[in-house]
N, C-alpha and C. Protein backbone atom coordinates (compact mmCIF):
# COMPACT_ATOMS: atom_id res chain seq x y z
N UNK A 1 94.94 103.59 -66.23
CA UNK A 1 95.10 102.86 -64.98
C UNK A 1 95.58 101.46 -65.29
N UNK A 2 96.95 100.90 -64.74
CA UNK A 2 96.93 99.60 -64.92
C UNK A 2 96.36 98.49 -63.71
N UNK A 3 96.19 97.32 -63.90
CA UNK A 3 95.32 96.55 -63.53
C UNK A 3 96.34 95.91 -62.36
N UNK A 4 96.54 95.53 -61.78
CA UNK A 4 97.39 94.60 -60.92
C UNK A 4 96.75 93.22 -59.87
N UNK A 5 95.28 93.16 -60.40
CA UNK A 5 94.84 92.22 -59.27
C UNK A 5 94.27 90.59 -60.82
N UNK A 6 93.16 91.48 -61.62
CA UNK A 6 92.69 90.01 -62.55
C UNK A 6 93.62 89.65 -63.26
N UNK A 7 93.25 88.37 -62.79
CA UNK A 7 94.33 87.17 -63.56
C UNK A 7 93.20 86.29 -65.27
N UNK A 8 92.18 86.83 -64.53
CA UNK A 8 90.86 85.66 -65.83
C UNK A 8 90.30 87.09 -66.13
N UNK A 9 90.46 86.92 -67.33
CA UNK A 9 89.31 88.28 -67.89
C UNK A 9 87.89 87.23 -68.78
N UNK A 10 87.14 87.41 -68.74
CA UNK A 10 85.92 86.55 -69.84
C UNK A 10 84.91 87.55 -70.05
N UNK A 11 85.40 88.31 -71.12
CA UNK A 11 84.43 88.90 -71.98
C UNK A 11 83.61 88.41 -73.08
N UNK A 12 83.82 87.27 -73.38
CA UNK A 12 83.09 86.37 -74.46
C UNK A 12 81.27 87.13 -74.56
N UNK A 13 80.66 87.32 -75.91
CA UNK A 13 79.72 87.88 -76.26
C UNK A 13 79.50 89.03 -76.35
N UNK A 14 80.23 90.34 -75.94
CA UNK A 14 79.93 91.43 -75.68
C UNK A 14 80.23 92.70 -77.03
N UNK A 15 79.92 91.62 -78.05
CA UNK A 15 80.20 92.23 -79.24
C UNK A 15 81.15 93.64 -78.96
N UNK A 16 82.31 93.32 -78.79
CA UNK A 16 83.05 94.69 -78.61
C UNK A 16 83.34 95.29 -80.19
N UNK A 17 83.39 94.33 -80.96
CA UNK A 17 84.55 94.93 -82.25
C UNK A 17 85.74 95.15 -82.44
N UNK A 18 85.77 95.84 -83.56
CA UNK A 18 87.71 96.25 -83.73
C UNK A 18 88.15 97.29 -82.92
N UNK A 19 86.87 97.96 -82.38
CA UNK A 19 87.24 99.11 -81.97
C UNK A 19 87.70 98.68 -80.25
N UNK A 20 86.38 98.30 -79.93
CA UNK A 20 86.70 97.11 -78.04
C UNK A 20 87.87 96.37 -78.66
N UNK A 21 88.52 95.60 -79.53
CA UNK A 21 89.71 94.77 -79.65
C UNK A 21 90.84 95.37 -79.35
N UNK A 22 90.83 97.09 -80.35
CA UNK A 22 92.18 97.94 -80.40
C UNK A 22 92.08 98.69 -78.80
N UNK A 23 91.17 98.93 -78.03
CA UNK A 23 91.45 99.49 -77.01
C UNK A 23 91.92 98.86 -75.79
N UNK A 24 91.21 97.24 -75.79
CA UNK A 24 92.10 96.02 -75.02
C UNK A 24 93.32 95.65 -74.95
N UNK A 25 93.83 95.75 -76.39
CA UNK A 25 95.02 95.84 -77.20
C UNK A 25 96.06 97.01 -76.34
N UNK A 26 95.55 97.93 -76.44
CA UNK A 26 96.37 98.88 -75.79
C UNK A 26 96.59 98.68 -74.36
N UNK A 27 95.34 98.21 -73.70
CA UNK A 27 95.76 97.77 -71.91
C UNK A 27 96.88 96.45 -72.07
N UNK A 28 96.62 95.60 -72.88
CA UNK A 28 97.03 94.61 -72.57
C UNK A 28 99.04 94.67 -72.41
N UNK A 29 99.53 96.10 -74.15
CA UNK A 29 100.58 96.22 -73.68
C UNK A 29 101.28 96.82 -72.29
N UNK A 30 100.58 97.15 -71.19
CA UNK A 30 100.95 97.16 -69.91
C UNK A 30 100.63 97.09 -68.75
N UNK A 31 99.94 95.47 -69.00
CA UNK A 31 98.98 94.77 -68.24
C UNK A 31 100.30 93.34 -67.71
N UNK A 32 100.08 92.99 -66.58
CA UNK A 32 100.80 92.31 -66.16
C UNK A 32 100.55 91.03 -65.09
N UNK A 33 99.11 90.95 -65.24
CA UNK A 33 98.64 90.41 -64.28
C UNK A 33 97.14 89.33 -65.07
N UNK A 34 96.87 89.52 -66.20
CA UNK A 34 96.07 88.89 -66.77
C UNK A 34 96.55 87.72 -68.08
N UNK A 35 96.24 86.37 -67.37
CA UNK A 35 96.44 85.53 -68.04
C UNK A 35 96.31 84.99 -68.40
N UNK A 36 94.56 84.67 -68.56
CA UNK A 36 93.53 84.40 -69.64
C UNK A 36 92.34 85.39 -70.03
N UNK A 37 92.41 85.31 -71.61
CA UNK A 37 91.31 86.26 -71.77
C UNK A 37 90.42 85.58 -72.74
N UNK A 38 89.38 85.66 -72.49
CA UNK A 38 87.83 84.85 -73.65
C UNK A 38 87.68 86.78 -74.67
N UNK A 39 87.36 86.35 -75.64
CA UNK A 39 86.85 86.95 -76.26
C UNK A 39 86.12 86.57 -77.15
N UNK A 40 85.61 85.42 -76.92
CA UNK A 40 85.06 84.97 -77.60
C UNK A 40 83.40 85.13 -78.40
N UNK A 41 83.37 85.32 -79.38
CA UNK A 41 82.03 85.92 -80.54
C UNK A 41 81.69 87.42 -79.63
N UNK A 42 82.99 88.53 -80.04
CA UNK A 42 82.93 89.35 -79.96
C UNK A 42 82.66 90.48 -81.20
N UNK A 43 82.68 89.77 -82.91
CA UNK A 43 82.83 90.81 -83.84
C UNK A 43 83.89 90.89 -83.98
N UNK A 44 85.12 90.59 -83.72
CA UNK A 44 86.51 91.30 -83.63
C UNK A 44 86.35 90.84 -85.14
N UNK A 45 87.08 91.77 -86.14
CA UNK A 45 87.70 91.54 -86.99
C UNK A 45 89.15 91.46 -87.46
N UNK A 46 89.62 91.79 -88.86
CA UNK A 46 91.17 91.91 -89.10
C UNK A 46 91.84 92.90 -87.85
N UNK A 47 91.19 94.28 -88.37
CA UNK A 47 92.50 95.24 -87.69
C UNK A 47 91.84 95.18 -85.79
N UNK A 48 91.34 94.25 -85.22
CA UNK A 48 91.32 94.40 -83.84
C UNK A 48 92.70 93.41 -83.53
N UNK A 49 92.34 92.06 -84.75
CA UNK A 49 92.83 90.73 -84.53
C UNK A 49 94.42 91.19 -84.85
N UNK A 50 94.95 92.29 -85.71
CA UNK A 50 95.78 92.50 -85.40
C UNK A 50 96.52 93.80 -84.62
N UNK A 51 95.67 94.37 -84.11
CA UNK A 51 95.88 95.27 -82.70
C UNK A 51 96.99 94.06 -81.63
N UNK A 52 95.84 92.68 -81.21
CA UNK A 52 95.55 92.36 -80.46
C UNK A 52 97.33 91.35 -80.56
N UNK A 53 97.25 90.97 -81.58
CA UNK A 53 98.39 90.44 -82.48
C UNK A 53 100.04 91.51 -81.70
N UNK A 54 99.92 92.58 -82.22
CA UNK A 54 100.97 93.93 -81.47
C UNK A 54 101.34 93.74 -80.44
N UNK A 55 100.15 93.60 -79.49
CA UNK A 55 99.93 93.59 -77.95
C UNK A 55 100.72 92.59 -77.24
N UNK A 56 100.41 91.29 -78.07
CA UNK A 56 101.08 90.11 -77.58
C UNK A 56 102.28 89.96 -77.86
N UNK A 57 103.02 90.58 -78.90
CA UNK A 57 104.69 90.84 -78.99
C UNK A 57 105.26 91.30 -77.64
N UNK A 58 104.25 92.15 -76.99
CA UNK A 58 105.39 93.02 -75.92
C UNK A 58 104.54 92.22 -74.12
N UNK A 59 103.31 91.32 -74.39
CA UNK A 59 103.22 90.99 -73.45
C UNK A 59 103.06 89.78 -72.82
N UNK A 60 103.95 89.13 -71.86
CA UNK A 60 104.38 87.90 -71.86
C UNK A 60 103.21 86.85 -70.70
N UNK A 61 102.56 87.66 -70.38
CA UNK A 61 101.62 87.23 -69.54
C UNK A 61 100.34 86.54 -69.78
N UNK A 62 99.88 86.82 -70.85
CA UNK A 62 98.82 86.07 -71.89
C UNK A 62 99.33 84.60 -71.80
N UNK A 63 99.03 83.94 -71.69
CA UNK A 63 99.21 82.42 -71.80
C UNK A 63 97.65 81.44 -72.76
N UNK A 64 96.52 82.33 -72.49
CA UNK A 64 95.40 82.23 -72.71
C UNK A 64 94.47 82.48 -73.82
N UNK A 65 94.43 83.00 -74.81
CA UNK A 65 93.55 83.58 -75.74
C UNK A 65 92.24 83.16 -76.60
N UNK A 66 91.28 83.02 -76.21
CA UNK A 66 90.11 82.86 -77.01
C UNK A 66 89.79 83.48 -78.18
N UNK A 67 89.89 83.67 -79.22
CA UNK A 67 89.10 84.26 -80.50
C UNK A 67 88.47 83.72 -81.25
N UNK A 68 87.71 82.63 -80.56
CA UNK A 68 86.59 81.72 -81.58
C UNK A 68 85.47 82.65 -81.68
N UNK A 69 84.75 82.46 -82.67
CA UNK A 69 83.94 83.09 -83.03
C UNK A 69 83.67 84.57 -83.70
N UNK A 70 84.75 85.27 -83.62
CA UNK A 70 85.07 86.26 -84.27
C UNK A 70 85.03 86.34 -85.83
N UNK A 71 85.19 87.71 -86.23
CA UNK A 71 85.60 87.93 -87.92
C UNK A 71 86.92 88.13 -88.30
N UNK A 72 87.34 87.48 -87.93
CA UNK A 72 88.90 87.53 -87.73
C UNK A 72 89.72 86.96 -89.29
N UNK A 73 89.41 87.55 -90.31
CA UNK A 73 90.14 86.91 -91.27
C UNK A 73 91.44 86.64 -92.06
N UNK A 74 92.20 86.64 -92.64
CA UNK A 74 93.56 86.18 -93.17
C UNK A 74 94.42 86.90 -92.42
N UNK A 75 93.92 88.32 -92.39
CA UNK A 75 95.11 89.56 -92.19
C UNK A 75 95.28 89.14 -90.90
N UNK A 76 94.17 89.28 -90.13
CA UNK A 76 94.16 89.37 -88.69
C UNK A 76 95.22 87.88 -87.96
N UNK A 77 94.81 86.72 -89.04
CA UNK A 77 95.08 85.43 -88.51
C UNK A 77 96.46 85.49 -88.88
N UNK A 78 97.11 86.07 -89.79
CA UNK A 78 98.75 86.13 -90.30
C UNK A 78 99.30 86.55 -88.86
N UNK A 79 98.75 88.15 -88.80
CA UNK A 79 99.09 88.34 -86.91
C UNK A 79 99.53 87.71 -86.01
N UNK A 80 98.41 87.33 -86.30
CA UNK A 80 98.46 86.35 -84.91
C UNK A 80 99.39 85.18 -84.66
N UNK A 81 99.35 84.72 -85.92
CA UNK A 81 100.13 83.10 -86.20
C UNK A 81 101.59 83.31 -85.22
């Protein structure tokens, strides 16, 4: 289902993981309507951080991204950069 109404997503705390990172990851490439997202001290690690990394190549609507607090290390942060 895609989303067409939230613009603020704030999931911050909900320990999702790599696994909650890679499945966000996947909405987000055809999500069009959300343009801030907290994720903040979720667990995310490398391979969510670079799921999440993928996602944002193809989607221009993110303007927003929180990943403080995460496990997000080198690999994930190369991603992202």
């Amino acid at each position: 289902k895609v989303n067409s109404t939230v613009a603020r997503l704030d999931l911050h705390l909900n320990n999702i993981g790599d696994k909650g990172g890679q499945a966000l990851a996947e909405a987000l490439k055809v999500n069009s309507t959300v343009a801030h997202l907290d994720l903040t001290a979720n667990r995310i690690g490398d391979k969510g951080g670079q799921a999440l990394a993928e996602a944002l190549k193809v989607n221009s609507t993110v303007a927003h991204l929180d990943l403080s607090g995460n496990n997000i290390g080198p690999k994930g942060g190369q991603a992202l950069a």
